[in-house]
Protein backbone atom coordinates (compact mmCIF):
# COMPACT_ATOMS: atom_id res chain seq x y z
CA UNK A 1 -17.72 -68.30 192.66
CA UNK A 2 -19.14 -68.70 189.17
CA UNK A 3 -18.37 -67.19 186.05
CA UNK A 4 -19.57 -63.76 185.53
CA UNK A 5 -19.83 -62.78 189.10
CA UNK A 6 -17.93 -59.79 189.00
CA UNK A 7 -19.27 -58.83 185.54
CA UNK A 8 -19.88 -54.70 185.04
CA UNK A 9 -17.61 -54.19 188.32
CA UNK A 10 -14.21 -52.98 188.40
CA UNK A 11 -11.53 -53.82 190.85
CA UNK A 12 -8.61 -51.92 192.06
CA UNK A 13 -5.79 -54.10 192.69
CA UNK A 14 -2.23 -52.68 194.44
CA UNK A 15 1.14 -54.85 193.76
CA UNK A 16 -0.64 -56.19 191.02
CA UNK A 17 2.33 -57.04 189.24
CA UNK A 18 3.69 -59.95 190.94
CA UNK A 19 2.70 -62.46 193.37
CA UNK A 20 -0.77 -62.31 195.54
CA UNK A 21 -1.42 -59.04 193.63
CA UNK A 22 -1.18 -60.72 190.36
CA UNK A 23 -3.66 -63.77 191.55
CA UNK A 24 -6.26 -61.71 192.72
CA UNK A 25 -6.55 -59.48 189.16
CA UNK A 26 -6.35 -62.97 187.82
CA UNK A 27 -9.01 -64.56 189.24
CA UNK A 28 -11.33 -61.39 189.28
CA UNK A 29 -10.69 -60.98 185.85
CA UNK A 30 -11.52 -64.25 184.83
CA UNK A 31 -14.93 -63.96 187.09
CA UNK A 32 -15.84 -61.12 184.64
CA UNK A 33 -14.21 -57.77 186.34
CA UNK A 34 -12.25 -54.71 184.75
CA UNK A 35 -9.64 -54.73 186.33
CA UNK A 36 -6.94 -51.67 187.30
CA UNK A 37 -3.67 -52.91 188.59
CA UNK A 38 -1.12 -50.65 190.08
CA UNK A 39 2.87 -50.91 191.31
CA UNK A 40 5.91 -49.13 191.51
CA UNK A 41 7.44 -50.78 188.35
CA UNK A 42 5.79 -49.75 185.10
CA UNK A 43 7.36 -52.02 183.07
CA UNK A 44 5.96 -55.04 185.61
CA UNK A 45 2.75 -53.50 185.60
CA UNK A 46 2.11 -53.67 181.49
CA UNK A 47 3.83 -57.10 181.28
CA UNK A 48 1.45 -58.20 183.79
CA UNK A 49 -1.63 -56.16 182.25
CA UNK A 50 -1.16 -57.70 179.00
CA UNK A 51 -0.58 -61.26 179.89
CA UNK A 52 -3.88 -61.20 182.24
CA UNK A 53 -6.01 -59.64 179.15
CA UNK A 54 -4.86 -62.22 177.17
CA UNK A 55 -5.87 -65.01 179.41
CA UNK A 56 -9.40 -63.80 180.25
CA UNK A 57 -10.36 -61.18 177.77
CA UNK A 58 -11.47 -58.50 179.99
CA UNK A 59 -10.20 -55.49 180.12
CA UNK A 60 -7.05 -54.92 182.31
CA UNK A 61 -4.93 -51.84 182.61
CA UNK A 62 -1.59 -51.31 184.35
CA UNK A 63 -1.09 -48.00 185.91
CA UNK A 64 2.36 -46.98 188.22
């Protein structure tokens, strides 16, 4: 898909902390999305949030 597809949308991504959870925020994020993602492990889930901001710029938040 090209850049900016998913620009102004937000997904909602559950088991976002690890594994196929984690690639999909990645990849929306870096097509232009807010992204939400959401796990059991709060501690994951902010590791992960931060690292995928970092990479792409957009706006991720962890939630548990």
């Amino acid at each position: 898909l090209p850049p900016g597809t998913f620009k102004g949308r937000t997904a909602f991504i559950t088991g976002g902390g690890t594994g196929l959870g984690k690639g999909m925020a990645l990849m929306l994020s870096q097509l232009g999305a807010a992204v939400a993602i959401v796990g059991r492990r709060q501690a994951v889930i902010e590791e992960t949030a931060k690292e995928l901001q970092g990479k792409t710029g957009n706006r991720v938040v962890g939630l548990s």
